[in-house]
N, C-alpha and C. Protein backbone atom coordinates (compact mmCIF):
# COMPACT_ATOMS: atom_id res chain seq x y z
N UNK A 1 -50.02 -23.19 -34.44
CA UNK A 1 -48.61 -23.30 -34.16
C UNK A 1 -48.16 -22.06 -33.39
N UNK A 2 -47.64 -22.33 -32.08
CA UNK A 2 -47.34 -21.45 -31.31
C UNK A 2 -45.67 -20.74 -31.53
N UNK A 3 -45.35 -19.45 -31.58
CA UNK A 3 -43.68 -19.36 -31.30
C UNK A 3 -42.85 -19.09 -30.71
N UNK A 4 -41.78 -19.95 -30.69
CA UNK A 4 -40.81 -20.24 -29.23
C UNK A 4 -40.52 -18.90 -29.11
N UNK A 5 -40.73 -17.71 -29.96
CA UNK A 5 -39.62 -16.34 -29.41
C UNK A 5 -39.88 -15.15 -28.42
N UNK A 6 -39.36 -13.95 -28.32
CA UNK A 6 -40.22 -13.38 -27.87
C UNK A 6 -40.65 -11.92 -28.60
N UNK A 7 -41.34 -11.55 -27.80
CA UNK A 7 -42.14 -9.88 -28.23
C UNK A 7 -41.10 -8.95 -28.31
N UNK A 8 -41.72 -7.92 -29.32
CA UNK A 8 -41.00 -6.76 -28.65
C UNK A 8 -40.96 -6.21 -28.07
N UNK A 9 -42.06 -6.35 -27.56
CA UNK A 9 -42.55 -5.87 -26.22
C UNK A 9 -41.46 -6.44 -24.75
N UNK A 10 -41.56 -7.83 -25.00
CA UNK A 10 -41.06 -8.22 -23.89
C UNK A 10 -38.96 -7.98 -23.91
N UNK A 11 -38.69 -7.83 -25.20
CA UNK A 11 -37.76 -7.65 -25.18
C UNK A 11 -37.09 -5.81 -24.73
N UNK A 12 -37.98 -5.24 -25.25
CA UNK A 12 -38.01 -3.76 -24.59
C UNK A 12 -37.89 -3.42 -23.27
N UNK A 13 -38.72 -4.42 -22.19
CA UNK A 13 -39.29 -4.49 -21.30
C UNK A 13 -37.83 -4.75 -20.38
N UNK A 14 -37.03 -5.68 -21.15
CA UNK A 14 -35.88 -6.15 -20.64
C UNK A 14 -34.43 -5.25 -20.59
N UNK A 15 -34.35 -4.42 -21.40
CA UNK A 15 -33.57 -3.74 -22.11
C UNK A 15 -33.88 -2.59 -21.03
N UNK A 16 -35.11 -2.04 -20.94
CA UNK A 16 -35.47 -0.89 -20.34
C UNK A 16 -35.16 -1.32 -18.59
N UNK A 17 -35.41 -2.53 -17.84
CA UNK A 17 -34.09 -2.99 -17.03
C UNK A 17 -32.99 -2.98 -16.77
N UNK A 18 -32.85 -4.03 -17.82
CA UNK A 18 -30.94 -3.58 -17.55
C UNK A 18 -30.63 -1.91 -17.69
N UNK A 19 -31.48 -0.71 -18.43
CA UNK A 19 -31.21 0.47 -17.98
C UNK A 19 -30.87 1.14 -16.94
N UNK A 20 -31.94 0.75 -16.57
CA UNK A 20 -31.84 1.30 -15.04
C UNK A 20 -30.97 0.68 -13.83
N UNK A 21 -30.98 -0.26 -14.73
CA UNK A 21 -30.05 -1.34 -13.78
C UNK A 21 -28.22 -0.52 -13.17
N UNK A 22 -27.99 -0.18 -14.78
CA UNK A 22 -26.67 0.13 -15.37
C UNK A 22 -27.03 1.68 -14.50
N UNK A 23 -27.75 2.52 -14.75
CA UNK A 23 -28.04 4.16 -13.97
C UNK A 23 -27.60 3.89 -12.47
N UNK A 24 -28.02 3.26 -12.09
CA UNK A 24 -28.22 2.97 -10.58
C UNK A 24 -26.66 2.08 -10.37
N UNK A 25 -25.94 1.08 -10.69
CA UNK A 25 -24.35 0.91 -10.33
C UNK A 25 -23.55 1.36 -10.99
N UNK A 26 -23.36 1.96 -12.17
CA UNK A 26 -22.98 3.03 -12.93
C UNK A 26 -22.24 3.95 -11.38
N UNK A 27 -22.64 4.96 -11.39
CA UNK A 27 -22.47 5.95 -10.69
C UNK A 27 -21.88 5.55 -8.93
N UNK A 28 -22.45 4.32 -8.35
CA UNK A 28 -21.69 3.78 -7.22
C UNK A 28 -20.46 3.15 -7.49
N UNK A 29 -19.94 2.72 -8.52
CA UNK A 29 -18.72 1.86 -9.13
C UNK A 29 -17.73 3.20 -9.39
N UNK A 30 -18.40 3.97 -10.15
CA UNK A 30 -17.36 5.32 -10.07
C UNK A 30 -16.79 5.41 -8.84
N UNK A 31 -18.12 5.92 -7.68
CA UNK A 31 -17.51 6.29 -6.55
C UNK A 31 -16.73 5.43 -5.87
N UNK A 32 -17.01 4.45 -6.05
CA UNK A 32 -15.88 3.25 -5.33
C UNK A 32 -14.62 3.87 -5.48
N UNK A 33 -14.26 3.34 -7.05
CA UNK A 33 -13.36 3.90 -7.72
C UNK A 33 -12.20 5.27 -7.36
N UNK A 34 -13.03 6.28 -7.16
CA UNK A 34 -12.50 7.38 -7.04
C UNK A 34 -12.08 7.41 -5.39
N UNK A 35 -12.80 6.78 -4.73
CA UNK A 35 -12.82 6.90 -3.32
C UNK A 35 -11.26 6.11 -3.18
N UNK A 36 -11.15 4.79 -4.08
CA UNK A 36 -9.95 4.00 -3.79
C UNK A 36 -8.96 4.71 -4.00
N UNK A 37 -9.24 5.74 -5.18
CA UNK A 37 -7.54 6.19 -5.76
C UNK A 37 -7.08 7.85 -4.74
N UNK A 38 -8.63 8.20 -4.13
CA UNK A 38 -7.98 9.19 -2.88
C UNK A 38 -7.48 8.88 -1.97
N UNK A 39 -8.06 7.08 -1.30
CA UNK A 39 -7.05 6.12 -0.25
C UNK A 39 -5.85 5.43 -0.62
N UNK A 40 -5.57 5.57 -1.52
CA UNK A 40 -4.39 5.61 -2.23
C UNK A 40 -3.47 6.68 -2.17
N UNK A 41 -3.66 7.84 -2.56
CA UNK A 41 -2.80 8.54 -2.67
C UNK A 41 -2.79 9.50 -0.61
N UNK A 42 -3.34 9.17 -0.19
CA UNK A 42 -3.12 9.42 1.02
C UNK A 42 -2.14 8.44 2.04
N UNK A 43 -2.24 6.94 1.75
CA UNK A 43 -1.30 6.23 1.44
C UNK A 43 -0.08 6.34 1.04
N UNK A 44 0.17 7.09 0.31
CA UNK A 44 1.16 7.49 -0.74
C UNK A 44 1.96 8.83 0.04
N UNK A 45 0.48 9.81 0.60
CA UNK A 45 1.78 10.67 1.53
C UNK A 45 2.36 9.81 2.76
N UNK A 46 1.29 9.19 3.26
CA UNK A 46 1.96 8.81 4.46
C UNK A 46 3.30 7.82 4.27
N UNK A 47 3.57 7.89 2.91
CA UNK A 47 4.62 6.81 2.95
C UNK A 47 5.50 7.59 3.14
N UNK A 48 5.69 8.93 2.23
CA UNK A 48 6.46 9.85 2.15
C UNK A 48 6.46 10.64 3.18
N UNK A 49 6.06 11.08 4.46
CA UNK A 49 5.83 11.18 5.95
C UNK A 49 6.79 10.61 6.54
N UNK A 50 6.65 9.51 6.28
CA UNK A 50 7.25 8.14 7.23
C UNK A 50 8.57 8.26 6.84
N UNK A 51 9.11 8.09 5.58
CA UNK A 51 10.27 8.14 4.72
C UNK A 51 11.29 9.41 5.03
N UNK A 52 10.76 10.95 5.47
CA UNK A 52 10.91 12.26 6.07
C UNK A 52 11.70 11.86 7.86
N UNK A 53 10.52 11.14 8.46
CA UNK A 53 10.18 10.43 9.78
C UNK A 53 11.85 10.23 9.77
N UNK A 54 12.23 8.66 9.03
CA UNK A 54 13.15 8.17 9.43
C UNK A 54 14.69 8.84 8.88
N UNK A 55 14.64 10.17 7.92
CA UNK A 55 15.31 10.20 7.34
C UNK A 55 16.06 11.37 8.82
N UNK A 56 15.33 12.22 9.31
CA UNK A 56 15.35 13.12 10.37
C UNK A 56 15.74 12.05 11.73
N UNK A 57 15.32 10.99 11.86
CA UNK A 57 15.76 10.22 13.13
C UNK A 57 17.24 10.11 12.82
N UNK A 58 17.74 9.86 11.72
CA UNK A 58 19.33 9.71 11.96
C UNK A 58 19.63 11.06 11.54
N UNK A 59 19.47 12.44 11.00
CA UNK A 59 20.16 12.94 11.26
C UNK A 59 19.27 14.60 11.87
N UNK A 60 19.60 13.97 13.23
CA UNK A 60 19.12 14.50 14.04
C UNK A 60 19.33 16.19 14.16
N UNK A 61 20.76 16.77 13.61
CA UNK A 61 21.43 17.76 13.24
C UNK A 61 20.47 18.57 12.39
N UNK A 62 19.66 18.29 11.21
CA UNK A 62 19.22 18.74 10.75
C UNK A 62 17.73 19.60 10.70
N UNK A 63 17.11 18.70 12.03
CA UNK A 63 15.69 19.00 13.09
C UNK A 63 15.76 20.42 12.83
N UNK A 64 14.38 21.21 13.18
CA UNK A 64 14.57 22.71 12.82
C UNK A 64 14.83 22.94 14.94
N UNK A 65 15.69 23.91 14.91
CA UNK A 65 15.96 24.35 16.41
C UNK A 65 14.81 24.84 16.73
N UNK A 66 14.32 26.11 16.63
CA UNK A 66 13.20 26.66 17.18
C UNK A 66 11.77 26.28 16.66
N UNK A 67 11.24 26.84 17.87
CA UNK A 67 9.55 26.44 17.87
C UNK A 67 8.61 27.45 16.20
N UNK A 68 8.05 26.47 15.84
CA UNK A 68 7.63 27.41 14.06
C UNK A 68 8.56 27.40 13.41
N UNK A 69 10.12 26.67 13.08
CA UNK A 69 11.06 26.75 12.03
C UNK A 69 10.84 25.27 11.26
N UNK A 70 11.03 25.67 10.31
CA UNK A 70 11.17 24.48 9.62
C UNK A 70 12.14 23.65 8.35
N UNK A 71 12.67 22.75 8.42
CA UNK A 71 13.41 21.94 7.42
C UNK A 71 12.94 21.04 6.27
N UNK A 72 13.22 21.40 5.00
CA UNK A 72 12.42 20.74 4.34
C UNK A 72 13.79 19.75 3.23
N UNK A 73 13.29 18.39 2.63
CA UNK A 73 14.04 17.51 1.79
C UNK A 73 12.98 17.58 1.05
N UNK A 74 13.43 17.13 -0.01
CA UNK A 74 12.52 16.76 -1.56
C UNK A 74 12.50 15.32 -1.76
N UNK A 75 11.49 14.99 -2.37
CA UNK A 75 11.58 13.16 -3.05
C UNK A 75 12.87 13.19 -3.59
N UNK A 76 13.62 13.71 -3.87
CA UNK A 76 14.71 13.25 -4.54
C UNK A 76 16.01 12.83 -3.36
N UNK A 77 15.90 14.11 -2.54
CA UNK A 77 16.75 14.31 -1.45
C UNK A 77 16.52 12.42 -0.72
N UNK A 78 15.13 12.46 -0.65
CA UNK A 78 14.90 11.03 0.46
C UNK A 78 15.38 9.77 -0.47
N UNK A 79 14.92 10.08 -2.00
CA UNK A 79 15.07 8.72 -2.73
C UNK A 79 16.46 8.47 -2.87
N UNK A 80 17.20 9.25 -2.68
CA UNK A 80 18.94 9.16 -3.00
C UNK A 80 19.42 8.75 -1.38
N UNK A 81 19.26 8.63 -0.69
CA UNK A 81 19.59 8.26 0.70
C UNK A 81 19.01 7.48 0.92
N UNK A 82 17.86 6.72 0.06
CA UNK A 82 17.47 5.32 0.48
C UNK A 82 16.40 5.09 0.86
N UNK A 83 15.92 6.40 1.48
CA UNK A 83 14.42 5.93 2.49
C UNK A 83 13.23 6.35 1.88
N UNK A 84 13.28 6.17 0.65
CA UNK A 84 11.77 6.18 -0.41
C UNK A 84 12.30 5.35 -1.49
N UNK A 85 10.97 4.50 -1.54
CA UNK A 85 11.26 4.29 -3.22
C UNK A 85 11.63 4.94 -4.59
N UNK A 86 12.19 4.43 -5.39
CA UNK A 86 12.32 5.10 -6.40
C UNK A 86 10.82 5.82 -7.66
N UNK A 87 9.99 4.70 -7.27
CA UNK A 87 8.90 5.11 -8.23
C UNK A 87 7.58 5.39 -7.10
N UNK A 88 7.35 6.19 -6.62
CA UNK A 88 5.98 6.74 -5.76
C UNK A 88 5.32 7.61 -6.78
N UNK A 89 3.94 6.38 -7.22
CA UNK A 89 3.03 7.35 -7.98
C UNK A 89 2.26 7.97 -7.30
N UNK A 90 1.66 8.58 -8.09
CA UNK A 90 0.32 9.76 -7.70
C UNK A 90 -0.92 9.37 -8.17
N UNK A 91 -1.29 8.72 -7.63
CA UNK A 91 -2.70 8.05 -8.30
C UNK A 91 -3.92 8.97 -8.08
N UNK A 92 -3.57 10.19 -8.91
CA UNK A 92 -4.65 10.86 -9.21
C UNK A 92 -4.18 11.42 -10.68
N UNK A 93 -2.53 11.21 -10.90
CA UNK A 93 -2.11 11.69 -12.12
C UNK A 93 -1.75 10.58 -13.03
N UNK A 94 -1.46 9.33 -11.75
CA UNK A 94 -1.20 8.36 -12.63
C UNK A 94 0.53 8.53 -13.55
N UNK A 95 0.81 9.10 -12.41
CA UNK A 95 2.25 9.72 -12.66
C UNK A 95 3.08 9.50 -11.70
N UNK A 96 4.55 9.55 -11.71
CA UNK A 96 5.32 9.81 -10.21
C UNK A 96 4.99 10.90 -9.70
N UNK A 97 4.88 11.08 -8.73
CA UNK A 97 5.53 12.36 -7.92
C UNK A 97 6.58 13.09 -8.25
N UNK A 98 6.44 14.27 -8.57
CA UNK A 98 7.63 15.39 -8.91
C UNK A 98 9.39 15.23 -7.96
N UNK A 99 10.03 14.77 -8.41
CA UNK A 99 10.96 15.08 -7.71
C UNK A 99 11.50 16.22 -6.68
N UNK A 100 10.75 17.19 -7.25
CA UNK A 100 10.99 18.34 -6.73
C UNK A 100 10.11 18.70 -5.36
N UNK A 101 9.33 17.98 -5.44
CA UNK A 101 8.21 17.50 -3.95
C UNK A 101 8.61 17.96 -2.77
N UNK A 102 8.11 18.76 -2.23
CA UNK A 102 8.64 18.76 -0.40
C UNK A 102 8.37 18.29 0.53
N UNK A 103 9.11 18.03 1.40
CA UNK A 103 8.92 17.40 2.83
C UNK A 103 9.11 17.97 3.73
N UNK A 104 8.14 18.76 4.61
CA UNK A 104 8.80 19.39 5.36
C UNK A 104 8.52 19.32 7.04
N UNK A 105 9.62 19.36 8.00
CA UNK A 105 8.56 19.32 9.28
C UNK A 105 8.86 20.38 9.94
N UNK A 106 8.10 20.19 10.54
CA UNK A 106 7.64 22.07 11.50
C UNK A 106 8.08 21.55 12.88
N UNK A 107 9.00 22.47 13.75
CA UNK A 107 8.79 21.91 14.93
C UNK A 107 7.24 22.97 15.37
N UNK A 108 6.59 22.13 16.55
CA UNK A 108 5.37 22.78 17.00
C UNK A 108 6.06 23.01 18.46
N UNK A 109 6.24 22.05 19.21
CA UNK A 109 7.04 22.20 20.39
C UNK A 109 8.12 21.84 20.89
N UNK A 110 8.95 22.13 22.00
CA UNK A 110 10.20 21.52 22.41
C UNK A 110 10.19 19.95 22.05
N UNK A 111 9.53 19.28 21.68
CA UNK A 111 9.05 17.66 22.05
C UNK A 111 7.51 17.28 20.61
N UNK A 112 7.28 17.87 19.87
CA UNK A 112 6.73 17.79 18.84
C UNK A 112 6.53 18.10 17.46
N UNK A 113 7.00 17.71 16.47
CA UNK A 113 7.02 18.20 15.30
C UNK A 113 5.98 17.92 14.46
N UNK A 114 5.58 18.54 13.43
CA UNK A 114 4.78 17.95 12.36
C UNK A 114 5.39 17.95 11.12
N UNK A 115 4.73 16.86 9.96
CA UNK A 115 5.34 16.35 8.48
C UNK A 115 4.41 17.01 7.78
N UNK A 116 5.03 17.84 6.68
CA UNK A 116 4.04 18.08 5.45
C UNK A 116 4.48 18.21 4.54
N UNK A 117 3.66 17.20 3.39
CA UNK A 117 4.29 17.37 2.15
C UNK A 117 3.56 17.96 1.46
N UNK A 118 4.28 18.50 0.84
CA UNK A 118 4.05 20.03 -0.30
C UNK A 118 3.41 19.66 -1.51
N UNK A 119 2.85 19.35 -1.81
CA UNK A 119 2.68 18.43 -3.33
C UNK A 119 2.25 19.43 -4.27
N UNK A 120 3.11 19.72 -5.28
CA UNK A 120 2.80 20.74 -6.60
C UNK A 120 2.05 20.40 -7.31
């Protein structure tokens, strides 16, 4: 009489598979992972960029005059005037963004500025 089951052998054999199995996408699933929530939160400035962008197109008054000066608003400053959402997380804290956040742009030339946000 023969039996339907198996070894321990063969069951070891299987186990010690799926090990390695798990070692080897284990560690690429992280990186996925982590890779998504840094394209995310880069995402996340550029929203707040953009939000700076349009907040400076209407009030044009506020542009820094000279070349290297700069003007800065806070998430709060943009979210109260409309041109950010109210809840911009930080998907690395898994938190909002500090209100207290800066935005700031630099003029570089007569005809070019740059956006940077400050993130504490």
């Amino acid at each position: 009489m023969k039996n339907k089951g198996f070894t321990l052998a063969e069951l070891l054999g299987v186990i010690a598979i799926l090990g390695i199995i798990a070692l080897i996408t284990v560690p690429a699933i992280n990186r996925s992972l982590n890779q998504g929530k840094e394209d995310l939160y880069n995402t996340q400035i550029e929203q707040i960029k953009k939000g700076a962008q349009d907040y400076y197109a209407e009030h044009l008054s506020e542009m820094p005059d000279n070349i290297n000066d700069s003007s800065c608003k806070t998430i709060n400053d943009l979210q109260k005037e409309g041109y950010l959402p109210l809840d911009i997380k930080n998907p690395k804290t898994d938190e909002n963004f500090p209100l207290s956040t800066e935005v700031c742009v630099k003029r570089i030339t007569d005809k070019e500025f740059s956006y940077e946000v400050k993130d504490s």
